[in-house]
N, C-alpha and C. Protein backbone atom coordinates (compact mmCIF):
# COMPACT_ATOMS: atom_id res chain seq x y z
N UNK A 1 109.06 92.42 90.87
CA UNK A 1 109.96 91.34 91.22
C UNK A 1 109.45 90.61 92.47
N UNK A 2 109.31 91.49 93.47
CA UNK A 2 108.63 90.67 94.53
C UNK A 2 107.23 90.05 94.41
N UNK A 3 106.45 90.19 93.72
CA UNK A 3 104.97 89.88 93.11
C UNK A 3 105.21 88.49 92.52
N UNK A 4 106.47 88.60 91.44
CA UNK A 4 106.78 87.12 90.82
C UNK A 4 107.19 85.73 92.09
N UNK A 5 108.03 86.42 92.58
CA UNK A 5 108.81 85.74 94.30
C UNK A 5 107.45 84.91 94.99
N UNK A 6 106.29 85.75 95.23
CA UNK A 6 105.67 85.80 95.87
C UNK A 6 104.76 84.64 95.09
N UNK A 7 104.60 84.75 94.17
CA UNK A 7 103.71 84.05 93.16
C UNK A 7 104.12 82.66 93.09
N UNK A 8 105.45 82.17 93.35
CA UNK A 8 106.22 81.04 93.58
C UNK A 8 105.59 80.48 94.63
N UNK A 9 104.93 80.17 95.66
CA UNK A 9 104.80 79.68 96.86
C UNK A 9 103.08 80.09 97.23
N UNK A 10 102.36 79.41 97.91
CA UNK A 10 100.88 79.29 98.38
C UNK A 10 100.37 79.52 99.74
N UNK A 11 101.81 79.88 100.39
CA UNK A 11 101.48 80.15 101.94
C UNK A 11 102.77 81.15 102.17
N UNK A 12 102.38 82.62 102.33
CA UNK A 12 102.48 84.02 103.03
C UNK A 12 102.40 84.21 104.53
N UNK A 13 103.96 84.12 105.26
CA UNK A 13 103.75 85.08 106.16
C UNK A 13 104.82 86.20 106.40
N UNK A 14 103.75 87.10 107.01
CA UNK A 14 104.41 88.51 107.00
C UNK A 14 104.28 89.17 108.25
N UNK A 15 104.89 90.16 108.47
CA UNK A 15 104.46 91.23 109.72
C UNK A 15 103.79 92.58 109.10
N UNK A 16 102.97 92.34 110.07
CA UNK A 16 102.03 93.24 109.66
C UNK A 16 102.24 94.82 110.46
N UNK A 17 103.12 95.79 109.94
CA UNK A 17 103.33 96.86 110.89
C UNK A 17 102.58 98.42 110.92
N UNK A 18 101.99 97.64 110.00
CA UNK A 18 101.43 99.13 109.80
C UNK A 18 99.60 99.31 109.63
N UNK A 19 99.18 99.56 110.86
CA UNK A 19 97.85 99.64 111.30
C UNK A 19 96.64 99.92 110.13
N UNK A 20 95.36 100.33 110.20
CA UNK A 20 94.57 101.10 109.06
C UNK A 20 94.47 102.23 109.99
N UNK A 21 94.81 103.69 109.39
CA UNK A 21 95.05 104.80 110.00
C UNK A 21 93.18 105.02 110.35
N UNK A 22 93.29 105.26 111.39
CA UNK A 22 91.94 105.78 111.97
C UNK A 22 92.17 107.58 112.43
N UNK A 23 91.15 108.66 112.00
CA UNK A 23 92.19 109.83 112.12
C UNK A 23 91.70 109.80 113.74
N UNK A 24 92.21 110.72 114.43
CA UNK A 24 91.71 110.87 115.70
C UNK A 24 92.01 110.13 116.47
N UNK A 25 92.78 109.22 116.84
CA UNK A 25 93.52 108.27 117.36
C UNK A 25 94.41 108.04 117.33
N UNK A 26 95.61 108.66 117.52
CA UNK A 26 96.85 108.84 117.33
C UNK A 26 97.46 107.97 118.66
N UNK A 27 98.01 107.18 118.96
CA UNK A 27 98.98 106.64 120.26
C UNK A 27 99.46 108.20 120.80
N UNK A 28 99.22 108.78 121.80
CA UNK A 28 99.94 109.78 122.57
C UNK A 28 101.25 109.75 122.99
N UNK A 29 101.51 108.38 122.59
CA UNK A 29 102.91 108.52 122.94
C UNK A 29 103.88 108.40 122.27
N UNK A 30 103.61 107.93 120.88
CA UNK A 30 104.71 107.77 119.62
C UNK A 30 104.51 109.19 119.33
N UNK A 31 105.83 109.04 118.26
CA UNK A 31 106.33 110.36 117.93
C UNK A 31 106.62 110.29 116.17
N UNK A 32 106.82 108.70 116.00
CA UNK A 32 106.98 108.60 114.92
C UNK A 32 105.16 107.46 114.39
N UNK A 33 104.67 107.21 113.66
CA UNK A 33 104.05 105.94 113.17
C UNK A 33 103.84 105.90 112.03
N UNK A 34 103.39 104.58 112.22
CA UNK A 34 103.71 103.74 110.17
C UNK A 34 101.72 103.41 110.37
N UNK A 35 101.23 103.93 109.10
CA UNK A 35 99.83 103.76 109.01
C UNK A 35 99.61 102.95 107.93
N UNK A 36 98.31 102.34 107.39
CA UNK A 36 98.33 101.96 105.54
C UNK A 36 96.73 102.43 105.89
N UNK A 37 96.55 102.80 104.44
CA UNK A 37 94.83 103.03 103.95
C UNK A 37 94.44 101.93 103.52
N UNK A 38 93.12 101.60 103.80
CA UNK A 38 92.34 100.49 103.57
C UNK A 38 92.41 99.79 102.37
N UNK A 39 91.91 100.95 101.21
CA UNK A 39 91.66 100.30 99.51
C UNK A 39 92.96 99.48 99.25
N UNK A 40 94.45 100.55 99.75
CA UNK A 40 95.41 100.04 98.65
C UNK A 40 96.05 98.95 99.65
N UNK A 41 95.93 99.09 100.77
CA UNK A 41 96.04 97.63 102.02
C UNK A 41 95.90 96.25 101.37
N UNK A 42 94.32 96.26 100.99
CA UNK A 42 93.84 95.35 100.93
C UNK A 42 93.90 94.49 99.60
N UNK A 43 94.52 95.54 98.38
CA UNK A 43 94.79 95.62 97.02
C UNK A 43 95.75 94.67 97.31
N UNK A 44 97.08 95.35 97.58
CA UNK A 44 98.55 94.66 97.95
C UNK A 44 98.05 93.42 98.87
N UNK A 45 97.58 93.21 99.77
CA UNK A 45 97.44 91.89 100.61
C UNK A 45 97.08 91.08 99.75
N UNK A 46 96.35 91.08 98.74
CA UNK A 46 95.58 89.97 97.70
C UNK A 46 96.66 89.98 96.52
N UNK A 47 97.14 90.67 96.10
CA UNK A 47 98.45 90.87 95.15
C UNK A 47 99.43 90.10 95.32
N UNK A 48 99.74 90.13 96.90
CA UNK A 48 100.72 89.58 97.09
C UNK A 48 100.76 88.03 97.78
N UNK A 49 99.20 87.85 98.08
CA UNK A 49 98.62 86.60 98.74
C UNK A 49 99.44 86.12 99.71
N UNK A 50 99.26 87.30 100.66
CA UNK A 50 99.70 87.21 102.19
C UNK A 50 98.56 85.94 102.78
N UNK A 51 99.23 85.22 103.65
CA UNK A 51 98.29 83.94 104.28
C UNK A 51 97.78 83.75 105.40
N UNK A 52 99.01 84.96 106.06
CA UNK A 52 98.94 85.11 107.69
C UNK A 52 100.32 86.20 107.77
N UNK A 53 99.71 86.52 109.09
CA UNK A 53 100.39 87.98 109.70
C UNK A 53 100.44 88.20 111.29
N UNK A 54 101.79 88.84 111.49
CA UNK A 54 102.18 88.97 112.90
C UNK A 54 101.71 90.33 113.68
N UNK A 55 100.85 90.47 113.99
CA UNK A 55 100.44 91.85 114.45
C UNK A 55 101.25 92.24 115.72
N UNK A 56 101.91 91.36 116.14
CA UNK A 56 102.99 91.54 117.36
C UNK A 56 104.08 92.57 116.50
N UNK A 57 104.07 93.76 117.21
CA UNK A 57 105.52 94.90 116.79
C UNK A 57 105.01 95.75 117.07
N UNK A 58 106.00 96.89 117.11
CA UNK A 58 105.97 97.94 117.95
C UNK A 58 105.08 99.59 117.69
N UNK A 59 104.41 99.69 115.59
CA UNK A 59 103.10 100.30 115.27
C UNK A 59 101.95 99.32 115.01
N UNK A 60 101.38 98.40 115.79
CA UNK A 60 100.23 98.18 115.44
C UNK A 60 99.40 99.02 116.24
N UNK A 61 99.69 99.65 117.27
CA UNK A 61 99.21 100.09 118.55
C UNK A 61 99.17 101.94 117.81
N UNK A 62 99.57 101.99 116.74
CA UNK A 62 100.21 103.42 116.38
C UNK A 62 98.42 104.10 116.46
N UNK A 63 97.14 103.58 115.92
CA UNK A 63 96.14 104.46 116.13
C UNK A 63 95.29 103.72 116.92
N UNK A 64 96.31 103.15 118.00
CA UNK A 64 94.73 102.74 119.30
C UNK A 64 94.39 101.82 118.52
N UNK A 65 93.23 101.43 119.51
CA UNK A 65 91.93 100.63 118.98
C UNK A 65 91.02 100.68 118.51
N UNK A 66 90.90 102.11 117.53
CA UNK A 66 90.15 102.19 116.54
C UNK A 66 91.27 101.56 115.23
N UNK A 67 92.15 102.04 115.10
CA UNK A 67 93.14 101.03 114.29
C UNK A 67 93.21 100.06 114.51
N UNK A 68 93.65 99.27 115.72
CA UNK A 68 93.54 97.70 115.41
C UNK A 68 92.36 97.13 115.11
N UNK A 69 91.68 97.81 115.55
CA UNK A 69 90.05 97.35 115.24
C UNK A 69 89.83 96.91 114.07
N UNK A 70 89.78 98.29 112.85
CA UNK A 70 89.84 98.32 111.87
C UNK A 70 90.87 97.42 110.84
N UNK A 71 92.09 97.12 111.36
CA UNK A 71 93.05 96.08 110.82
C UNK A 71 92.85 94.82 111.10
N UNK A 72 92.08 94.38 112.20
CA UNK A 72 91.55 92.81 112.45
C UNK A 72 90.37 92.78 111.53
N UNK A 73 89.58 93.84 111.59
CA UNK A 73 88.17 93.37 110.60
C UNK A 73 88.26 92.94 109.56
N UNK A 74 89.48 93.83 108.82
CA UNK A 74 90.16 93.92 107.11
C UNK A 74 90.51 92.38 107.04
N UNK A 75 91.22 92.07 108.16
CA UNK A 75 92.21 91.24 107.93
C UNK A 75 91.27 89.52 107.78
N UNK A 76 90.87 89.16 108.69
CA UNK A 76 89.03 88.94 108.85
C UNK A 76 88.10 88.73 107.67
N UNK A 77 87.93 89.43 106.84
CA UNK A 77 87.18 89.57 105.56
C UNK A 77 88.38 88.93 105.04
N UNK A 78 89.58 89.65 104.64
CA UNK A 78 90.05 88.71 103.79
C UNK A 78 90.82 87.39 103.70
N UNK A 79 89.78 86.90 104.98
CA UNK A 79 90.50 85.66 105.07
C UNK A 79 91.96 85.51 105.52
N UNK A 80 92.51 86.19 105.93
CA UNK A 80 94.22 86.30 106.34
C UNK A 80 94.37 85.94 108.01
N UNK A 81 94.82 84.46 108.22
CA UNK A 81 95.00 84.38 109.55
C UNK A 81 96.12 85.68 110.25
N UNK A 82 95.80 85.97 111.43
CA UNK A 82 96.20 86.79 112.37
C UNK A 82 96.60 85.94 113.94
N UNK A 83 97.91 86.73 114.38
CA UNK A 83 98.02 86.87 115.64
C UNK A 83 99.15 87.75 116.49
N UNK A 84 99.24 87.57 117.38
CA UNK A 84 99.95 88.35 118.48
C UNK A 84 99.29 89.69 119.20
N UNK A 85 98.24 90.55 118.60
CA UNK A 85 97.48 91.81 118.99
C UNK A 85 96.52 91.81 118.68
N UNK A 86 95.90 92.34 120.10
CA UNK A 86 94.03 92.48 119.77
C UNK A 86 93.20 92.86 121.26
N UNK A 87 92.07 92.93 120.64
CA UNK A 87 91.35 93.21 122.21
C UNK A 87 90.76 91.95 122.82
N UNK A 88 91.05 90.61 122.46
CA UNK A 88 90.17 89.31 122.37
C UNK A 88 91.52 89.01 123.25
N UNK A 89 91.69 87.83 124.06
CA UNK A 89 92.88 86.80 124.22
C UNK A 89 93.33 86.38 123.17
N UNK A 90 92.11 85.51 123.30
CA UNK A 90 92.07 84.77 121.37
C UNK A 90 93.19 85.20 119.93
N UNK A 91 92.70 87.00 120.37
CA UNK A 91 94.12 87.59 119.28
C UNK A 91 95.43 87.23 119.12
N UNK A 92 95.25 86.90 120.56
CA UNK A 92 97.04 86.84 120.92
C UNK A 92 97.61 85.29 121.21
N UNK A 93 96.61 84.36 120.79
CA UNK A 93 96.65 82.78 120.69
C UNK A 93 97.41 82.16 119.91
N UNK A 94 98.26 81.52 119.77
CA UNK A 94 98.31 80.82 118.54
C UNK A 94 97.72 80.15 117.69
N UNK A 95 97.98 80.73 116.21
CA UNK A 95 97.18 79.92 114.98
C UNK A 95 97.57 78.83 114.85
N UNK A 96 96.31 77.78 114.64
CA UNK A 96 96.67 76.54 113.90
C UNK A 96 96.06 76.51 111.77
N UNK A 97 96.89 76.21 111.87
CA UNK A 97 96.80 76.22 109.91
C UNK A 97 96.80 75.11 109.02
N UNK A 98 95.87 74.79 108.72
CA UNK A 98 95.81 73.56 107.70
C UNK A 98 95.82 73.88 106.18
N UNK A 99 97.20 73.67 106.23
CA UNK A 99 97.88 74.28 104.26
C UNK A 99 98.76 72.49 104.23
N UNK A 100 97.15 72.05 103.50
CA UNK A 100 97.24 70.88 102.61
C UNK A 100 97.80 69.72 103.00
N UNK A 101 97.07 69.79 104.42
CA UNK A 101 97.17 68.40 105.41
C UNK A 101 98.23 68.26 106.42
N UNK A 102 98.95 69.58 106.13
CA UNK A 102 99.89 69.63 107.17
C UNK A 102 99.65 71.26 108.23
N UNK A 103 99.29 70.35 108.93
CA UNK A 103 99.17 71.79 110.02
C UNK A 103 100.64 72.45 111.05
N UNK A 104 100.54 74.01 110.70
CA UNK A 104 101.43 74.84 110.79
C UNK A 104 100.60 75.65 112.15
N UNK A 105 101.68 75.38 113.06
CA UNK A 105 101.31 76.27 114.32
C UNK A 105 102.23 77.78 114.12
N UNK A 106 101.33 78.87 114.44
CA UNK A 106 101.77 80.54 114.13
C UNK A 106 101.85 80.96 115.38
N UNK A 107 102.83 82.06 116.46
CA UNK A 107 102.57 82.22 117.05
C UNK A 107 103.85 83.74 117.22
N UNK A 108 103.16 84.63 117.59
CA UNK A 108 103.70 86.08 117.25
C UNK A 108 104.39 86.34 118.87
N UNK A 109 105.57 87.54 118.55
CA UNK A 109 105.75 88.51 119.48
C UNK A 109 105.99 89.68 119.35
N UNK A 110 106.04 90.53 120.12
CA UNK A 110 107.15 91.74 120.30
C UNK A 110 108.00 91.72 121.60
N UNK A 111 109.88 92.34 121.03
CA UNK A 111 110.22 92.47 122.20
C UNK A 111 110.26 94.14 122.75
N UNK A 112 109.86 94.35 123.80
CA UNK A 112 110.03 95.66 124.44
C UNK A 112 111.14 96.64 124.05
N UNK A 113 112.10 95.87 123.76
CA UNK A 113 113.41 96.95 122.62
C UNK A 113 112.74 97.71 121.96
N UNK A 114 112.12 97.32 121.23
CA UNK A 114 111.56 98.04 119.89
C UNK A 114 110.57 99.28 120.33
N UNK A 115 110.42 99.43 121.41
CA UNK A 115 109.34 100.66 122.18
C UNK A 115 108.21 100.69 121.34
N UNK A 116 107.51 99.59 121.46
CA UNK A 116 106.00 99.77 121.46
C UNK A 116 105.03 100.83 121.50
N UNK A 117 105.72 101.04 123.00
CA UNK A 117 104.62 102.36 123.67
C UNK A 117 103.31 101.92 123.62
N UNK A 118 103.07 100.47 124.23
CA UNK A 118 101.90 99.91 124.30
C UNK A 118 101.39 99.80 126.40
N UNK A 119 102.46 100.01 126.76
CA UNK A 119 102.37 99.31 128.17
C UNK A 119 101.37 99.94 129.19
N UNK A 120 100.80 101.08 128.88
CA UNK A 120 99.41 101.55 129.85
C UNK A 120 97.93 101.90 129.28
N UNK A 121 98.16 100.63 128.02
CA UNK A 121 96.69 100.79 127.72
C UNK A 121 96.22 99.39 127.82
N UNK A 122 95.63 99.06 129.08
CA UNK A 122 94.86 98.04 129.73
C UNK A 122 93.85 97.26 128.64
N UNK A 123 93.64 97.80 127.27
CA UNK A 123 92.38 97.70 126.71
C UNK A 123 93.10 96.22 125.79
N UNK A 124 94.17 96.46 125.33
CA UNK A 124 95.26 95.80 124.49
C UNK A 124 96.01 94.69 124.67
N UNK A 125 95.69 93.57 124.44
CA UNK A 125 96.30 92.56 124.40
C UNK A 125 97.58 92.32 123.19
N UNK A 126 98.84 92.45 124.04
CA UNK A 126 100.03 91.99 122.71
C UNK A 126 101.26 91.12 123.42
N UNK A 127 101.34 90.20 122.13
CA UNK A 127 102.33 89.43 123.15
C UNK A 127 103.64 90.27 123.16
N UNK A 128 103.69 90.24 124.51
CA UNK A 128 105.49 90.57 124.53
C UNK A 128 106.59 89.13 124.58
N UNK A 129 107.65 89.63 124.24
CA UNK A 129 108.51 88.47 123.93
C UNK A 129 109.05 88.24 125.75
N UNK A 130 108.84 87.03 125.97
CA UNK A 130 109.44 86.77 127.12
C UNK A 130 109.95 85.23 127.02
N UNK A 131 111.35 84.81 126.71
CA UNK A 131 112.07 84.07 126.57
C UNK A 131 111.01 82.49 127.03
N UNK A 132 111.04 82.35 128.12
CA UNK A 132 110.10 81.67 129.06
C UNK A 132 109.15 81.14 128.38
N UNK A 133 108.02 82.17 128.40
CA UNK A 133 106.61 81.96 127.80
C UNK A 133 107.06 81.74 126.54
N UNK A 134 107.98 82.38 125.84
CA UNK A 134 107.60 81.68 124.31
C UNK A 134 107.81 80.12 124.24
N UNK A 135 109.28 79.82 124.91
CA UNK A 135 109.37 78.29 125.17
C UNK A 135 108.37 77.56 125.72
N UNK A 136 107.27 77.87 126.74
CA UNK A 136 106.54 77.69 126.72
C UNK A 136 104.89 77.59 126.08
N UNK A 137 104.98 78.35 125.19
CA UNK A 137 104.49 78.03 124.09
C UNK A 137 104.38 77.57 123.14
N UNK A 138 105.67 76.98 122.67
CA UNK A 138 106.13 76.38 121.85
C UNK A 138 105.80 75.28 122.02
N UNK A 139 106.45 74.88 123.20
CA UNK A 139 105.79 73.40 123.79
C UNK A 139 104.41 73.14 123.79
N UNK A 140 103.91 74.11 124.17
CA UNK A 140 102.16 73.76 124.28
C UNK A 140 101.43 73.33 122.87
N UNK A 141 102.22 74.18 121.73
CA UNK A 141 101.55 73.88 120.74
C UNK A 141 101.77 72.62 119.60
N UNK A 142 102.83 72.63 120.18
CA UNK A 142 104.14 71.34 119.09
C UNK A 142 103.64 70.09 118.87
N UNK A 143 102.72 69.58 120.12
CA UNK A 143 102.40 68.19 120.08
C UNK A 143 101.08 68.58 119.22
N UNK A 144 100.52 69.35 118.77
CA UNK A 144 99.08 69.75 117.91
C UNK A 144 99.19 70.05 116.62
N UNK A 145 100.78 70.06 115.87
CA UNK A 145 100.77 70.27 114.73
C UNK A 145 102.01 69.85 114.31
N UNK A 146 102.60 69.72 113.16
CA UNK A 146 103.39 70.10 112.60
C UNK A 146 104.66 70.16 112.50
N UNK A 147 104.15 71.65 112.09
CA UNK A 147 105.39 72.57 112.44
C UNK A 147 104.89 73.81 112.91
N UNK A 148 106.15 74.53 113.86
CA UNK A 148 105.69 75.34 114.56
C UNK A 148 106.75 76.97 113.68
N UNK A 149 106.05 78.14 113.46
CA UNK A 149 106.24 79.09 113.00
C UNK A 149 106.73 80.33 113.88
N UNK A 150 107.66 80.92 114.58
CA UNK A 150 107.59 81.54 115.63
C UNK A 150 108.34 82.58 115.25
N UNK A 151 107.29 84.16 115.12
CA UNK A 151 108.10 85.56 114.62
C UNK A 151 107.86 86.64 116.05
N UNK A 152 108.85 86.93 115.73
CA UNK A 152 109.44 87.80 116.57
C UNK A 152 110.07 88.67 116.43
N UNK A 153 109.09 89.94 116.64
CA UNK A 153 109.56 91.54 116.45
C UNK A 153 111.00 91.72 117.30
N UNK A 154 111.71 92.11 116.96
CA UNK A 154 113.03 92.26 117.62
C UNK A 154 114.71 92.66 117.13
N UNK A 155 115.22 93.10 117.64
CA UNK A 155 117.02 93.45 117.06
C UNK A 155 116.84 95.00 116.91
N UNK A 156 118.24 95.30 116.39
CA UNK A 156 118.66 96.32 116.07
C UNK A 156 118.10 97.23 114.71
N UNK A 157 116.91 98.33 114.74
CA UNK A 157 116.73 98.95 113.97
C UNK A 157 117.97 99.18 112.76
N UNK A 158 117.29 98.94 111.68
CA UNK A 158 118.77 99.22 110.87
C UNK A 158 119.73 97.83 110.26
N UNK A 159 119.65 96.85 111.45
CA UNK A 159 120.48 96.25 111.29
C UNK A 159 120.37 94.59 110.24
N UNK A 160 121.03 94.84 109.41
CA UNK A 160 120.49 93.36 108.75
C UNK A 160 121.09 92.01 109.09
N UNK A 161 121.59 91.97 110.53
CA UNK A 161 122.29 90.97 111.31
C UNK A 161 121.74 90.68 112.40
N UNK A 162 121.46 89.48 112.91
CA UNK A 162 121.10 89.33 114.23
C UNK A 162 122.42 89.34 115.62
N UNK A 163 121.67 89.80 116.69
CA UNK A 163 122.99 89.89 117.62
C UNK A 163 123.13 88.29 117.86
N UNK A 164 124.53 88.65 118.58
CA UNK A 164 124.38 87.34 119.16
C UNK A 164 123.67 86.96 120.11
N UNK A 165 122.94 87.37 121.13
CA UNK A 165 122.12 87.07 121.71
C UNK A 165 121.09 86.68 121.12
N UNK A 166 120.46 87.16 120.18
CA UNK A 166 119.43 86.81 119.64
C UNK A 166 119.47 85.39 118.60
N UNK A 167 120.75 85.21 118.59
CA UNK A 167 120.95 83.73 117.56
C UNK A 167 121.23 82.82 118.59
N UNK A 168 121.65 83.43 120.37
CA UNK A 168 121.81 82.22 121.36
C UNK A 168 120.11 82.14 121.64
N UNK A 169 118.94 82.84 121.79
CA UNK A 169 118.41 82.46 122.28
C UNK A 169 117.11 81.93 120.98
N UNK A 170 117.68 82.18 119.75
CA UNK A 170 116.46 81.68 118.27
C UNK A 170 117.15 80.18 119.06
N UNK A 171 118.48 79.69 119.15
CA UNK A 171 118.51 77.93 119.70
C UNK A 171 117.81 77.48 120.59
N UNK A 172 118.16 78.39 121.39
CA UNK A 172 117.02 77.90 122.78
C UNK A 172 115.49 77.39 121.86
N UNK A 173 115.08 78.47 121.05
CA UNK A 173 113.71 78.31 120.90
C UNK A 173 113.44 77.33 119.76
N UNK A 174 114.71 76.90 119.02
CA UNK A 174 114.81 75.67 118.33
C UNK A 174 114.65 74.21 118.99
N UNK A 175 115.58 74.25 120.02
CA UNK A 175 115.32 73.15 121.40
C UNK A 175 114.18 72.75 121.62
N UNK A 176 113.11 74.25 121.58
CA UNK A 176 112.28 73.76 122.44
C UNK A 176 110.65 73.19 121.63
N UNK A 177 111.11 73.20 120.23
CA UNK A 177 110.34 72.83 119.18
C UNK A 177 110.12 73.95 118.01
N UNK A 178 110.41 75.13 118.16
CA UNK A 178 110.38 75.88 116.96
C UNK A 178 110.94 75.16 115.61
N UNK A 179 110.44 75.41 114.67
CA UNK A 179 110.67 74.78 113.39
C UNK A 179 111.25 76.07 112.59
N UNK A 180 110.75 77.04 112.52
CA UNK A 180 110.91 78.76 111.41
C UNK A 180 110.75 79.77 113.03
N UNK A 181 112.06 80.38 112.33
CA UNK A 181 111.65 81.74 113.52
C UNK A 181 112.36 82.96 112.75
């Protein structure tokens, strides 16, 4: 059912939460993590003709940087724009996207709610959500495209409602040129 859904439409985006398990690299500090294996990763990504992906959330970090490593390369080969995590700046840039003359600005977060357990590895670039900077990003990118795409890891585990805070401040980020969030 979701394959057919999916098959309806030419531009995929998704969050991408779940790393390529690298063994021996475990985050020392999660307790729980979400991994995927390469073959059937990359099977489903083309299946489902994902277009682009938010590596901003709280397991991409689940096997280090031999995992993200390995999940930017994948991602890379198959052509699937990326952002919010990486060892580059660049990772954590916003995408510009040209799907058929109309360019779509991408631009990822995570908020610290969600416990990452990213915050003392110096090596790792990820955006964190900071009200501010995203508005400020938004702006930076708005006059260069489009429309602007803005996901954001965040809310209540569990919950299939946004708080209200989080629907006062998706306006704010409507204000400030977001188009999809």
């Amino acid at each position: 059912a979701i394959q057919h859904t999916f098959n309806a439409t030419d531009f995929i985006i998704a969050n991408f939460e779940a790393p390529l398990k690298v063994y021996n690299s475990n985050n020392e500090y999660k307790n729980f993590v979400l991994y995927s294996l390469q073959e059937p990763t990359e099977h489903l990504l083309k299946l489902l003709r994902i277009s682009a992906v938010s590596l901003a959330n709280n397991h991409i970090y689940d096997f280090k940087m031999p995992g993200l490593t390995a999940t930017i390369e994948m991602l890379n080969r198959l052509g699937i724009y990326h952002t919010g995590a990486g060892w580059l700046k660049e990772h954590i840039e916003p995408v510009i996207i040209n799907k058929d003359g109309v360019f779509i600005g991408f631009i990822a977060y995570v908020d610290k709610s969600t416990n990452p357990k990213t915050e003392t590895f110096s090596e790792l670039y990820i955006n964190y959500f900071e009200k501010e900077k995203v508005i400020q990003d938004i702006r930076g990118i708005k006059d260069k495209v489009d429309k602007v795409i803005c996901s954001i890891h965040w809310g209540n585990d569990y919950s299939f409602y946004p708080t209200s805070k989080q629907i006062s401040i998706a306006h704010e980020l409507v204000d400030a040129g977001a188009d999809i969030i």
